[in-house]
N, C-alpha and C. Protein backbone atom coordinates (compact mmCIF):
# COMPACT_ATOMS: atom_id res chain seq x y z
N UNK A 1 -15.17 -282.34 -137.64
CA UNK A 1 -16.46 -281.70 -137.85
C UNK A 1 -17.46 -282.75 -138.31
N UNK A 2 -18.69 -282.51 -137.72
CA UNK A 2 -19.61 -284.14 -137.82
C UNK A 2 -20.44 -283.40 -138.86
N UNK A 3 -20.56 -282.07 -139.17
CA UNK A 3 -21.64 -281.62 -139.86
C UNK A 3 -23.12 -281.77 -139.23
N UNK A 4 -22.94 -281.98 -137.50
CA UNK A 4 -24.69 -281.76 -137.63
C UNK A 4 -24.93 -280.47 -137.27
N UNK A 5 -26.42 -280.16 -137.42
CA UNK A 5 -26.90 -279.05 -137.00
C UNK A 5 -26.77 -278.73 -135.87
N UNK A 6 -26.32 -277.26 -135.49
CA UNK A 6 -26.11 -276.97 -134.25
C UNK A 6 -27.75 -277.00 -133.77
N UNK A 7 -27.83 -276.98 -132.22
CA UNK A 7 -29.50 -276.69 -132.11
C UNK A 7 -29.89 -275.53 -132.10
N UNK A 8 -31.14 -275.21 -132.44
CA UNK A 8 -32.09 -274.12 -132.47
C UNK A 8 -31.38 -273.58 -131.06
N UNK A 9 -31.97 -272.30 -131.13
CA UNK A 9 -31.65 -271.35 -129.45
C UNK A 9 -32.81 -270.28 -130.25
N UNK A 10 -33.83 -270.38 -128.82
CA UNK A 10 -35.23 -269.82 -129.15
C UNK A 10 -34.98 -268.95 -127.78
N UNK A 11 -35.86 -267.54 -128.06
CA UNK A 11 -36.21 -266.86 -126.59
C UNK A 11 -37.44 -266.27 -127.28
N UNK A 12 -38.15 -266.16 -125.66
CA UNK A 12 -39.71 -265.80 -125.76
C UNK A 12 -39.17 -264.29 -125.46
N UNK A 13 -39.68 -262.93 -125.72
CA UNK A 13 -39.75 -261.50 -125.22
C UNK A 13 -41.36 -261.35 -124.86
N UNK A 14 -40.96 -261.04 -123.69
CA UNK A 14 -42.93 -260.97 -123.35
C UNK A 14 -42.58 -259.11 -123.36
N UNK A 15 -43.60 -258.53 -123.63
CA UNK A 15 -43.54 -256.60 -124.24
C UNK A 15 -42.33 -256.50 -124.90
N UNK A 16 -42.18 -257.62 -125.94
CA UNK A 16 -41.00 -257.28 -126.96
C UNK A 16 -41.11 -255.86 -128.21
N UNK A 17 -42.54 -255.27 -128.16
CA UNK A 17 -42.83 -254.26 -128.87
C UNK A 17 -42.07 -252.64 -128.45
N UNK A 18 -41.44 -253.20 -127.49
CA UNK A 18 -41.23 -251.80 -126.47
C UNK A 18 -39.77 -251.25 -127.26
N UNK A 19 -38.96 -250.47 -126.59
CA UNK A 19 -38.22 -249.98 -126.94
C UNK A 19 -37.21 -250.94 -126.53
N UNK A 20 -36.23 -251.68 -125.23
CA UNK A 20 -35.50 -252.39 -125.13
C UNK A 20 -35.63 -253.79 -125.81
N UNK A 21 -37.27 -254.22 -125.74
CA UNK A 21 -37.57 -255.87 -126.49
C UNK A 21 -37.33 -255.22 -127.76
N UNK A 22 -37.68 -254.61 -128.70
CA UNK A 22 -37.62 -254.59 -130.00
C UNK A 22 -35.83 -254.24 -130.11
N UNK A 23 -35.15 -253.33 -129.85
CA UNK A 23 -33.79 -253.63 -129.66
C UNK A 23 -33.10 -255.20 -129.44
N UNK A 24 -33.59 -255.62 -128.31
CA UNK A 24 -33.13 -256.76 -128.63
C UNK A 24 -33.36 -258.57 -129.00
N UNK A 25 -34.60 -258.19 -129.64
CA UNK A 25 -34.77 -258.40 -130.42
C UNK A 25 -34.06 -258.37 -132.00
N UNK A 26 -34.12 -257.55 -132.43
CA UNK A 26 -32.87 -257.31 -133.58
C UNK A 26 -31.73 -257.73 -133.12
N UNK A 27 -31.08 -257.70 -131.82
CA UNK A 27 -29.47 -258.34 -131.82
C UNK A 27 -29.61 -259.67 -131.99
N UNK A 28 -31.07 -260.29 -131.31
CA UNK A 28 -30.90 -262.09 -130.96
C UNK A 28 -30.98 -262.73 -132.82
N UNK A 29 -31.93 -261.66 -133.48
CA UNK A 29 -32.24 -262.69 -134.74
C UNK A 29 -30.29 -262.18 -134.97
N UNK A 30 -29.87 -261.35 -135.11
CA UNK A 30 -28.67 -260.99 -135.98
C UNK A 30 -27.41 -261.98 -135.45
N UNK A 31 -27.74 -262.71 -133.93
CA UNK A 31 -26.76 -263.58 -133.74
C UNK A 31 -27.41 -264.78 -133.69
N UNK A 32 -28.66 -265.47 -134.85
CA UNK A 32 -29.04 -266.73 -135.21
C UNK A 32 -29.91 -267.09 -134.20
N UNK A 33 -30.72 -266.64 -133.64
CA UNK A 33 -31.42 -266.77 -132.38
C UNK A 33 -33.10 -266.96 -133.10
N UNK A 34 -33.71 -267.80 -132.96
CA UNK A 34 -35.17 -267.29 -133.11
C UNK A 34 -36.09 -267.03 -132.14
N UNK A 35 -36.52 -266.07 -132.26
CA UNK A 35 -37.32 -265.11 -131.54
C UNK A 35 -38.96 -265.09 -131.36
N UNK A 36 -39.42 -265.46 -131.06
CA UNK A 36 -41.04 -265.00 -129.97
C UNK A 36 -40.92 -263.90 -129.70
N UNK A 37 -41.92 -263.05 -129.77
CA UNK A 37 -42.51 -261.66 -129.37
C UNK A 37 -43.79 -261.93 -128.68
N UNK A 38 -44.01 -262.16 -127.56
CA UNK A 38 -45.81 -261.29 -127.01
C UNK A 38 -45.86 -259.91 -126.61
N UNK A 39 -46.60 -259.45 -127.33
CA UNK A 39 -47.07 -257.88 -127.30
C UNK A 39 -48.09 -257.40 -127.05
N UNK A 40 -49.00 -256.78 -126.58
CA UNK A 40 -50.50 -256.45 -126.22
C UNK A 40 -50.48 -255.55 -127.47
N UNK A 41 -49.31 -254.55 -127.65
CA UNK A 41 -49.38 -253.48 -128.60
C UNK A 41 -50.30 -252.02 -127.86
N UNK A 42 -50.26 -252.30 -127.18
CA UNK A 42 -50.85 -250.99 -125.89
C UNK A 42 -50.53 -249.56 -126.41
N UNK A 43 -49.27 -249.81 -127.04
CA UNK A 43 -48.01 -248.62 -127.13
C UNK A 43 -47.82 -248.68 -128.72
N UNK A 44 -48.31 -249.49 -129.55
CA UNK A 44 -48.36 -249.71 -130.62
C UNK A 44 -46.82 -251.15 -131.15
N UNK A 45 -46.49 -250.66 -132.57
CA UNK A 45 -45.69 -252.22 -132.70
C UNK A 45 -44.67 -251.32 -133.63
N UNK A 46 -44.47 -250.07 -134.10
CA UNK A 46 -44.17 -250.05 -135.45
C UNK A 46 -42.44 -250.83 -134.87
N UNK A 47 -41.85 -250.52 -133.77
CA UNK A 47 -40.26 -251.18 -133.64
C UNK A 47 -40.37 -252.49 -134.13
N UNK A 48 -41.14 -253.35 -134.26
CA UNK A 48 -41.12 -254.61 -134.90
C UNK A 48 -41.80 -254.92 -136.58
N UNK A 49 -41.81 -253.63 -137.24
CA UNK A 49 -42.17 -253.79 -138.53
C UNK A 49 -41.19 -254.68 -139.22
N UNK A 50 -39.75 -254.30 -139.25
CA UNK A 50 -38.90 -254.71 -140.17
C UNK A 50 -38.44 -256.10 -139.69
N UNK A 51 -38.87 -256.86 -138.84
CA UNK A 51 -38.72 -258.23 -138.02
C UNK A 51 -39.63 -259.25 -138.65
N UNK A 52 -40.91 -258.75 -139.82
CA UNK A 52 -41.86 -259.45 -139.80
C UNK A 52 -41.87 -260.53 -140.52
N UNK A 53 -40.44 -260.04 -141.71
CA UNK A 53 -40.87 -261.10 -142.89
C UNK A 53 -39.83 -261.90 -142.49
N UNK A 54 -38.34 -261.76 -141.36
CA UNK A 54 -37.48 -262.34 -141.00
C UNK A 54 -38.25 -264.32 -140.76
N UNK A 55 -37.41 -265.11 -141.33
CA UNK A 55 -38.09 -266.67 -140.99
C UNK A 55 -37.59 -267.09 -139.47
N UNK A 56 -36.73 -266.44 -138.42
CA UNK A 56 -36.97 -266.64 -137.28
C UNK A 56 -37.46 -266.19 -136.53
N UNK A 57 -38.66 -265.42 -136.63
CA UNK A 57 -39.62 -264.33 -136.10
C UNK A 57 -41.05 -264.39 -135.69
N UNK A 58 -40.88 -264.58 -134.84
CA UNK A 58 -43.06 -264.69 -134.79
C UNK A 58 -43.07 -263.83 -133.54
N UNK A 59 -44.69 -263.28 -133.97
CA UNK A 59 -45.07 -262.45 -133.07
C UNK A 59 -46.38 -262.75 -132.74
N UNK A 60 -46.54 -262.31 -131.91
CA UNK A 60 -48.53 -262.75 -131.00
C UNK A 60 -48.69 -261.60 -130.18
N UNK A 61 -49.98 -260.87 -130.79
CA UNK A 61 -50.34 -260.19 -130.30
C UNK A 61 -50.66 -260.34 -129.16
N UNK A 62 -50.80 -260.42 -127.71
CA UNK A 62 -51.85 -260.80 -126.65
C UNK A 62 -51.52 -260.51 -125.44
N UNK A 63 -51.69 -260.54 -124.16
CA UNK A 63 -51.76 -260.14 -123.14
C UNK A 63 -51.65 -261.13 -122.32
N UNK A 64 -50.01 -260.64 -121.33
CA UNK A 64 -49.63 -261.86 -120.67
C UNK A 64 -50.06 -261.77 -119.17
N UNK A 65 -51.52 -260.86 -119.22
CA UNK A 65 -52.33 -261.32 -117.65
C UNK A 65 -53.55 -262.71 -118.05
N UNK A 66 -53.17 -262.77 -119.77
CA UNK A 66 -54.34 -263.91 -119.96
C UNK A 66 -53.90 -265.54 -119.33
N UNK A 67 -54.05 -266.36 -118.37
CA UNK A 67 -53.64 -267.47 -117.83
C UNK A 67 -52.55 -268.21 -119.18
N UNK A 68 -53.04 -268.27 -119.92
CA UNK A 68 -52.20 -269.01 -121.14
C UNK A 68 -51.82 -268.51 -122.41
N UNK A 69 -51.35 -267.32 -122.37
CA UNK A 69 -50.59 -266.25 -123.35
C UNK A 69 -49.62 -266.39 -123.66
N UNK A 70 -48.77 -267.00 -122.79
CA UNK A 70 -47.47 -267.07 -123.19
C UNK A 70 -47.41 -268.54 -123.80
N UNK A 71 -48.34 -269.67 -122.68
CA UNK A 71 -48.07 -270.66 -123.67
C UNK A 71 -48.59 -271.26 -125.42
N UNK A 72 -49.61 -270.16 -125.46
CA UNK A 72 -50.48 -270.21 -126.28
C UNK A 72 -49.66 -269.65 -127.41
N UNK A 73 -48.57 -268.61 -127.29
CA UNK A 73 -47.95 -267.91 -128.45
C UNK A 73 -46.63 -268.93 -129.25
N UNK A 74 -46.61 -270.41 -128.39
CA UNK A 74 -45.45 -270.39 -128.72
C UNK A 74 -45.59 -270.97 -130.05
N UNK A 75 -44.79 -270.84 -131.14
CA UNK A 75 -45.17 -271.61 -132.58
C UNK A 75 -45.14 -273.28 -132.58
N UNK A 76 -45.73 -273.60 -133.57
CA UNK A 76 -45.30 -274.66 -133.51
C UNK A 76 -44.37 -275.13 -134.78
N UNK A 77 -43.82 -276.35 -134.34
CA UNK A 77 -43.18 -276.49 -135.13
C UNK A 77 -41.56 -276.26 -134.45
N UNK A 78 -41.53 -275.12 -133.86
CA UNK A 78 -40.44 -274.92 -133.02
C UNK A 78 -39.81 -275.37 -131.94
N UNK A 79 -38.72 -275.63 -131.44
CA UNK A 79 -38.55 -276.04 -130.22
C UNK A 79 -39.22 -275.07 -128.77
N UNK A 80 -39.39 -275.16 -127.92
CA UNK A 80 -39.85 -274.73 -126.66
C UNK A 80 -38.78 -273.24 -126.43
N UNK A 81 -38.79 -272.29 -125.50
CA UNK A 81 -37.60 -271.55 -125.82
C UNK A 81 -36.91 -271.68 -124.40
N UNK A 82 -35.30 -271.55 -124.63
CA UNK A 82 -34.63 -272.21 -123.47
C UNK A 82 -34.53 -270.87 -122.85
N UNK A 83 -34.93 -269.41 -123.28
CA UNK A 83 -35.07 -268.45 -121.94
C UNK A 83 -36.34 -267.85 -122.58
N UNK A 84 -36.72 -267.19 -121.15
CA UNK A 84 -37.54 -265.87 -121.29
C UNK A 84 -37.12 -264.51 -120.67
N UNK A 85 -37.20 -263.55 -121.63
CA UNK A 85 -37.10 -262.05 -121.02
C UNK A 85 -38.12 -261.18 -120.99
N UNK A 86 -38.68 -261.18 -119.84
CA UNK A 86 -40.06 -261.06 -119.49
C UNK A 86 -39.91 -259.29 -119.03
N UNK A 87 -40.01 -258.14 -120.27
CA UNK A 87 -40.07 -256.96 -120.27
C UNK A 87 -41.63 -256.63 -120.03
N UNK A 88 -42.72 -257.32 -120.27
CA UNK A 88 -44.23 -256.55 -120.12
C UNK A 88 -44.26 -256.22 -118.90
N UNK A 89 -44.93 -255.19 -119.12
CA UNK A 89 -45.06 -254.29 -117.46
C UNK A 89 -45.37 -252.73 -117.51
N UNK A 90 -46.37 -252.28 -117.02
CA UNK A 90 -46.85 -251.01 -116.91
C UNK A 90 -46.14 -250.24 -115.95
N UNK A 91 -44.99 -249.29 -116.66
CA UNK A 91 -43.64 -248.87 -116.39
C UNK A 91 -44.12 -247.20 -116.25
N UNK A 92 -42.96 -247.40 -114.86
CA UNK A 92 -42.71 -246.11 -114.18
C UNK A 92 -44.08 -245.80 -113.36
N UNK A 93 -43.98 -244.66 -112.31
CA UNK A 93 -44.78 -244.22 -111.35
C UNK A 93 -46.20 -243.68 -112.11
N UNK A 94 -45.95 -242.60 -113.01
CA UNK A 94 -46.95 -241.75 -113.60
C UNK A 94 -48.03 -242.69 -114.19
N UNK A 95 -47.63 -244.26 -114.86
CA UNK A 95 -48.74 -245.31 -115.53
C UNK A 95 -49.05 -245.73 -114.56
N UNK A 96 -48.45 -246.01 -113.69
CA UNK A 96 -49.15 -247.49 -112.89
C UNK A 96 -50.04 -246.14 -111.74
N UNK A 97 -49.91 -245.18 -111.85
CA UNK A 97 -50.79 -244.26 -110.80
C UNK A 97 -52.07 -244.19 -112.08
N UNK A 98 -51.64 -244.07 -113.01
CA UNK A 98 -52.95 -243.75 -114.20
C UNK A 98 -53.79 -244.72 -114.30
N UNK A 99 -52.93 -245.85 -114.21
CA UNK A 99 -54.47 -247.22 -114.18
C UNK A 99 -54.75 -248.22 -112.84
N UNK A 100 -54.09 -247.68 -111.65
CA UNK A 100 -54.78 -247.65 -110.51
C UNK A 100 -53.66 -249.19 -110.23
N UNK A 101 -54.31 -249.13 -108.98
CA UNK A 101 -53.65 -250.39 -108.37
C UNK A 101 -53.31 -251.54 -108.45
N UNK A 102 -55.14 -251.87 -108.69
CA UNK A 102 -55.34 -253.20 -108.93
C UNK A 102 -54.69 -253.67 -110.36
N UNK A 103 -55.12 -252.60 -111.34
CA UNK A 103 -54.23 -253.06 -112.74
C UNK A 103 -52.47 -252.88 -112.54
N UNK A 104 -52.09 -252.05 -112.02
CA UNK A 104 -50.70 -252.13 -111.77
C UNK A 104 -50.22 -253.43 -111.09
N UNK A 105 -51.12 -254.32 -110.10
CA UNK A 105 -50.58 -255.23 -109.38
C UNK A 105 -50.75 -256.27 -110.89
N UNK A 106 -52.00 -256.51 -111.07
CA UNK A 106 -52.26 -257.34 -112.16
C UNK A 106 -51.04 -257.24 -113.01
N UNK A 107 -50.55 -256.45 -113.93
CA UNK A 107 -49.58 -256.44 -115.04
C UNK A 107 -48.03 -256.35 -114.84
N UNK A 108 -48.09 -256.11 -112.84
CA UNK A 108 -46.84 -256.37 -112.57
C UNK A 108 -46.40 -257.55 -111.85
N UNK A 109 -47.15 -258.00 -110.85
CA UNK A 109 -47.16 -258.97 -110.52
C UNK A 109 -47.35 -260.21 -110.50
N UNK A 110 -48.48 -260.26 -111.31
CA UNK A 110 -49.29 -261.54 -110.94
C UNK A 110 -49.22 -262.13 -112.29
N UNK A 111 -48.75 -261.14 -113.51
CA UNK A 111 -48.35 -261.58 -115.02
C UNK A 111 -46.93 -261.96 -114.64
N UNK A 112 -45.69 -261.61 -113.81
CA UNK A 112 -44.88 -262.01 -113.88
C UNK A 112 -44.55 -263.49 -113.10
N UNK A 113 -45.45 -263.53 -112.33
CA UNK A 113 -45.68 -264.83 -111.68
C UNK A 113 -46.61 -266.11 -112.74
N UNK A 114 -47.30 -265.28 -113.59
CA UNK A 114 -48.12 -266.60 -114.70
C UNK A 114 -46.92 -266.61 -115.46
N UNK A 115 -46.22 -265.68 -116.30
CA UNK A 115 -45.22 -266.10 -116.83
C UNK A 115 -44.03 -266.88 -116.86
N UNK A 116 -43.71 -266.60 -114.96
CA UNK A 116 -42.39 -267.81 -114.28
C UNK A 116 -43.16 -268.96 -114.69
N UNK A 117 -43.97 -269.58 -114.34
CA UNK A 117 -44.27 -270.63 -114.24
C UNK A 117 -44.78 -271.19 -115.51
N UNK A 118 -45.18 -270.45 -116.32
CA UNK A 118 -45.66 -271.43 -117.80
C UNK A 118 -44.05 -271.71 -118.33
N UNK A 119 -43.23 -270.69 -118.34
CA UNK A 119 -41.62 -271.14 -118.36
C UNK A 119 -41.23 -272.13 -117.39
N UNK A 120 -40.81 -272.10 -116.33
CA UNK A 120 -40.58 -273.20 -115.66
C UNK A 120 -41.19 -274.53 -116.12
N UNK A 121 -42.82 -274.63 -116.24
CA UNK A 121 -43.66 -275.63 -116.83
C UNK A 121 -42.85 -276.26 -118.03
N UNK A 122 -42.35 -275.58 -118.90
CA UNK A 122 -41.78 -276.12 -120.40
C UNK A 122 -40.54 -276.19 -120.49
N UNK A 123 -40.10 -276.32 -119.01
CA UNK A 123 -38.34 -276.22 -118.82
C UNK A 123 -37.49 -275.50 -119.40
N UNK A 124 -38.01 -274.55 -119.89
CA UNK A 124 -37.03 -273.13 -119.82
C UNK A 124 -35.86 -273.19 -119.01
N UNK A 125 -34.80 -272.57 -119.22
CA UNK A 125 -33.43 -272.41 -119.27
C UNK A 125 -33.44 -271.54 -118.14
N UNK A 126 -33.59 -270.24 -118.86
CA UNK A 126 -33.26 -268.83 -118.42
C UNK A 126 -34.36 -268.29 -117.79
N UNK A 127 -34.79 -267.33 -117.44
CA UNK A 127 -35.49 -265.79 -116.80
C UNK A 127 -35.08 -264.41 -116.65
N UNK A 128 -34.76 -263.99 -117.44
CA UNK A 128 -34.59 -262.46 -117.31
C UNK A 128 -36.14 -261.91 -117.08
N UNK A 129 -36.02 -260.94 -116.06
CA UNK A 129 -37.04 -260.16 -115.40
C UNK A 129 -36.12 -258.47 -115.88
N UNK A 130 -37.14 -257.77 -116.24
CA UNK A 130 -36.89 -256.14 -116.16
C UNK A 130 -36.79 -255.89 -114.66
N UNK A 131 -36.26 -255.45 -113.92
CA UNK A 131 -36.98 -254.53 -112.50
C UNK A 131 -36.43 -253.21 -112.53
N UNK A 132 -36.52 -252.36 -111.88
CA UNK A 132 -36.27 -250.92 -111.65
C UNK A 132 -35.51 -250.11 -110.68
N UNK A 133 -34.04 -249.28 -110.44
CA UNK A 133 -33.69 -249.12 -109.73
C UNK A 133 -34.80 -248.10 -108.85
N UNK A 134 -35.83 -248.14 -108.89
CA UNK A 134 -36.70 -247.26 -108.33
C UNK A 134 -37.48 -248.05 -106.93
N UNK A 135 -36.92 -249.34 -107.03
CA UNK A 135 -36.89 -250.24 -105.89
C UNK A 135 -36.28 -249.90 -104.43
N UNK A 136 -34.81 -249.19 -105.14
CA UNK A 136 -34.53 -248.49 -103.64
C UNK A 136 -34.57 -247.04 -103.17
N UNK A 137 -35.62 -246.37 -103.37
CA UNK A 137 -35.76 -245.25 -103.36
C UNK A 137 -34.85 -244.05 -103.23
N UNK A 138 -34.91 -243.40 -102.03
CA UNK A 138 -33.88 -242.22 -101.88
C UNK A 138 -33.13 -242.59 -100.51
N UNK A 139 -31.89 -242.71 -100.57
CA UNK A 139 -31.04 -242.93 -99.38
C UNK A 139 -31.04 -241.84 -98.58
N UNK A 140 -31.42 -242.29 -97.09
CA UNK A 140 -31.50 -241.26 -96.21
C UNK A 140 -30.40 -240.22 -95.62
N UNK A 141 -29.45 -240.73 -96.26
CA UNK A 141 -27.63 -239.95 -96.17
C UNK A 141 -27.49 -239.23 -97.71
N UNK A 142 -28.25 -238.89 -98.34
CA UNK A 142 -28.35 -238.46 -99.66
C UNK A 142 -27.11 -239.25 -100.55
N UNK A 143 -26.70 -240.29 -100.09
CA UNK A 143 -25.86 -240.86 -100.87
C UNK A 143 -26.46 -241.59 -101.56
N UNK A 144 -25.94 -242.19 -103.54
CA UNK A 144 -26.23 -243.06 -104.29
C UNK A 144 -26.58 -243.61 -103.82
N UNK A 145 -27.77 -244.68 -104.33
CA UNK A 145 -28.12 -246.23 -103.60
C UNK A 145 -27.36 -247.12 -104.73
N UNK A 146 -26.87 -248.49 -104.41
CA UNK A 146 -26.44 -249.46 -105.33
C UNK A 146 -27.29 -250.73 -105.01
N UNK A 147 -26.87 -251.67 -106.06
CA UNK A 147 -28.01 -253.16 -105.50
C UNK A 147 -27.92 -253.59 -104.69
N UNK A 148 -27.00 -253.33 -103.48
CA UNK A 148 -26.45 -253.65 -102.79
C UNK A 148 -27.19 -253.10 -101.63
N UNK A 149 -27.86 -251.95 -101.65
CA UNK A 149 -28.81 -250.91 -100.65
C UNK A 149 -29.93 -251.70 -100.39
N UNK A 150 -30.41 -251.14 -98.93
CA UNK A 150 -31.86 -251.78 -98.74
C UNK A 150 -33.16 -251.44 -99.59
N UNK A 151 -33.98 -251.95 -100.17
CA UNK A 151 -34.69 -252.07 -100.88
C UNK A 151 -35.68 -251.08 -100.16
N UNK A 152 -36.22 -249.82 -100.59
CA UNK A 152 -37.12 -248.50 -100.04
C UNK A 152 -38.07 -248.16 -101.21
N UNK A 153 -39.20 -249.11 -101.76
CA UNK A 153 -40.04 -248.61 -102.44
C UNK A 153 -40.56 -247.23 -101.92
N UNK A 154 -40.57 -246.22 -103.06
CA UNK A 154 -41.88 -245.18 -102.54
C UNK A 154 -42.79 -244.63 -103.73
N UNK A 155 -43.10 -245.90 -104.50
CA UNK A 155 -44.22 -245.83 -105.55
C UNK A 155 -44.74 -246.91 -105.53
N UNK A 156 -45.86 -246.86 -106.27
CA UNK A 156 -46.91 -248.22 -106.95
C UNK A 156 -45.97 -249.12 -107.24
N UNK A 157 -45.31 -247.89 -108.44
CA UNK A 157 -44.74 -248.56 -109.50
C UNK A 157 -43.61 -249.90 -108.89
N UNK A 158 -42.24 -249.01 -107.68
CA UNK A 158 -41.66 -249.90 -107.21
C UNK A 158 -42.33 -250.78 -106.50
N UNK A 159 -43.51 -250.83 -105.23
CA UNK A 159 -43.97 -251.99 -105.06
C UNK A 159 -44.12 -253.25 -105.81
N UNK A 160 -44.67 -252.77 -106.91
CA UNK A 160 -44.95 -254.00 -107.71
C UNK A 160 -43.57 -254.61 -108.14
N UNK A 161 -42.79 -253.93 -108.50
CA UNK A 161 -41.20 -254.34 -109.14
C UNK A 161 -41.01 -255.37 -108.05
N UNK A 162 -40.60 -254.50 -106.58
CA UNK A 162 -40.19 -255.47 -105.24
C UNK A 162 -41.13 -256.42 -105.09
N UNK A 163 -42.28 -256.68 -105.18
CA UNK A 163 -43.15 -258.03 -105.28
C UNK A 163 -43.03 -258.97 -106.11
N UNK A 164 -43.00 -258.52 -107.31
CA UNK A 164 -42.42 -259.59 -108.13
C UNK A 164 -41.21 -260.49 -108.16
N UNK A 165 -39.83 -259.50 -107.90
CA UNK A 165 -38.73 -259.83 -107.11
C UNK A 165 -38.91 -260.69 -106.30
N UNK A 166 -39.68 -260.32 -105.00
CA UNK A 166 -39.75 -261.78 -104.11
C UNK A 166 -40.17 -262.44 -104.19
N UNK A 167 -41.07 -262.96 -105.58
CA UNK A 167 -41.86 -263.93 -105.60
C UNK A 167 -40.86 -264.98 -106.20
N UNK A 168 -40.04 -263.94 -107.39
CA UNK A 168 -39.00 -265.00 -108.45
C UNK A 168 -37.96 -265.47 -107.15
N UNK A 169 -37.34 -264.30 -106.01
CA UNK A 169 -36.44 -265.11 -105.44
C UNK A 169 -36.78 -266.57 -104.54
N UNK A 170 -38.29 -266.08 -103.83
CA UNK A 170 -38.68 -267.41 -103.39
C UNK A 170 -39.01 -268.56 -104.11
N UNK A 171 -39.00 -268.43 -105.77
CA UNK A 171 -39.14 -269.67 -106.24
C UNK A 171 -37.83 -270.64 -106.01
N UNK A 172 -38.21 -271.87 -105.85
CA UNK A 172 -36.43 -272.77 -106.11
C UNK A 172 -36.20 -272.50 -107.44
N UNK A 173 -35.62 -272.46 -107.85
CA UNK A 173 -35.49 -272.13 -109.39
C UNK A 173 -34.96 -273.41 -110.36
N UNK A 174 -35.74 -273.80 -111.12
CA UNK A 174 -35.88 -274.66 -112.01
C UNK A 174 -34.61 -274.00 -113.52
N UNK A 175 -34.17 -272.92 -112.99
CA UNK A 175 -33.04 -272.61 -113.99
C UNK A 175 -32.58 -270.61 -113.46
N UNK A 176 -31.80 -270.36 -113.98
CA UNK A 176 -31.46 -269.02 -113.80
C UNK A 176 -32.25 -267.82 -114.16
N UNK A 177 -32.15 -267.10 -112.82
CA UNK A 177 -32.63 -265.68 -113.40
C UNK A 177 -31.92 -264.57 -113.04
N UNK A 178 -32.41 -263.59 -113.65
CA UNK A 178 -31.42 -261.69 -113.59
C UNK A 178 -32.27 -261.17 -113.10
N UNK A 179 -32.43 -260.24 -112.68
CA UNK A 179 -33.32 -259.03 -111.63
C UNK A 179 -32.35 -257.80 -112.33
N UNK A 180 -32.84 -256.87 -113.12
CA UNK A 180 -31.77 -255.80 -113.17
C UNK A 180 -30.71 -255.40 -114.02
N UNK A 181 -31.06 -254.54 -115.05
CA UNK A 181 -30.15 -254.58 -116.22
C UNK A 181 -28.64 -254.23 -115.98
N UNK A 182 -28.59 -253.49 -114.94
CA UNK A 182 -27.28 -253.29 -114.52
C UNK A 182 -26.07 -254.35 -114.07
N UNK A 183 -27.04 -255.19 -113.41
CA UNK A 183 -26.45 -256.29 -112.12
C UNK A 183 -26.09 -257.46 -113.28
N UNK A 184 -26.91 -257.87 -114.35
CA UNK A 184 -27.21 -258.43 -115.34
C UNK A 184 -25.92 -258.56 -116.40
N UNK A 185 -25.66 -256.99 -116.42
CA UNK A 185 -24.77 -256.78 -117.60
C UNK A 185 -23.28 -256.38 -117.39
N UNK A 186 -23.00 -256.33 -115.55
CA UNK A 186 -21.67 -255.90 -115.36
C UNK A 186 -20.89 -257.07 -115.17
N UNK A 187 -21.41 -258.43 -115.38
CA UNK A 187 -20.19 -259.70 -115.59
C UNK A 187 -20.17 -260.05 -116.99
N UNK A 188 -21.23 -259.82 -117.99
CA UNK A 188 -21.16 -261.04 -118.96
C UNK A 188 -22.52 -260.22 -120.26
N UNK A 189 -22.32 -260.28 -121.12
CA UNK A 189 -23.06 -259.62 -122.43
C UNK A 189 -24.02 -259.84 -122.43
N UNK A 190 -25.08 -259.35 -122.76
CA UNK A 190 -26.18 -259.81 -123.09
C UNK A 190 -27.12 -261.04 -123.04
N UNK A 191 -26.37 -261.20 -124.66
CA UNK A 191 -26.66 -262.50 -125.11
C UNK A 191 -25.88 -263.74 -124.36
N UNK A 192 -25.11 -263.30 -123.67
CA UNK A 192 -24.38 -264.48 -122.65
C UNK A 192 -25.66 -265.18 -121.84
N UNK A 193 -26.06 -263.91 -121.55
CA UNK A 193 -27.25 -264.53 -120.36
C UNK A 193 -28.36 -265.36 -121.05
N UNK A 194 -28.30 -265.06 -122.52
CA UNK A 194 -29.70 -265.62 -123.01
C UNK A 194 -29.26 -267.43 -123.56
């Protein structure tokens, strides 16, 4: 045993205020992880009250359709973070029909594409992306669809999911990413991926 410090292990949560980021959130600080939060707070913050006074914790309020939000939140002082789990996103059919198109494309797309890349930019590790099994709509044999099914948007909401998707798969990828909490979590834990 040399006694040095193991290294820092940082992750950014972009809509870490939500119900899954603030969940896990609490697992990453509880397994020594320090944590970044960007939040707009749209939906409010109280899931991240008890995170605040934690010393591996920072949070930034702001909005990751702003060009430099994500890089702008990161602390200093800290190392860079070797993933991102990029949850912001104006979720499900009923929102993204409530604030119209253009904002649905904006906060689904085109934030998840400023976000790949300010990560990629700072050599980030990881990418976890949220997407939605609502990507493959309704199978025309009324049978289950799996990830494995052809991809049948029939909302806003999934368009934007499947756009974003092809934007991350056409990147070369400068490090790993997940599409899909399911697909994500049936080889390896969580925090494996992070």
């Amino acid at each position: 045993m040399t006694g040095a410090k193991p290294p820092e292990r940082h992750v950014l949560i972009t809509g870490g205020a939500g119900y899954i980021g603030s969940l896990l959130t609490g697992e990453l600080l509880r397994e020594g992880y320090r944590v970044t939060v960007l939040d707009s707070l749209l939906f409010g913050g109280e899931s991240l009250l008890g995170y605040l006074a934690h010393p591996n914790f920072h949070f930034v309020k702001a909005d990751v359709t702003e060009s430099r939000a994500v890089r702008d939140s990161l602390p200093r002082g800290w190392q860079k973070p070797q993933a991102v789990v990029h949850l912001a996103a104006i979720v499900g059919f009923p929102a993204c029909q409530a604030v119209g198109k253009q904002a649905a494309w904006r906060y689904n797309v085109e934030a998840t594409k400023q976000v790949f890349e300010q990560a990629a930019g700072w050599g980030a590790e990881r990418f976890v992306f949220a997407s939605t099994y609502s990507n493959y709509g309704l199978s025309e044999n009324g049978q289950p669809v799996t990830e494995e099914s052809t991809l049948n948007p029939q909302s806003l909401y999934a368009e934007t999911k499947v756009a974003a998707e092809e934007y991350l798969v056409s990147r070369q990828p400068p490090f790993r990413w997940c599409s899909g909490w399911r697909r994500c979590m049936a080889s390896r834990r969580a925090r494996d991926l992070i």
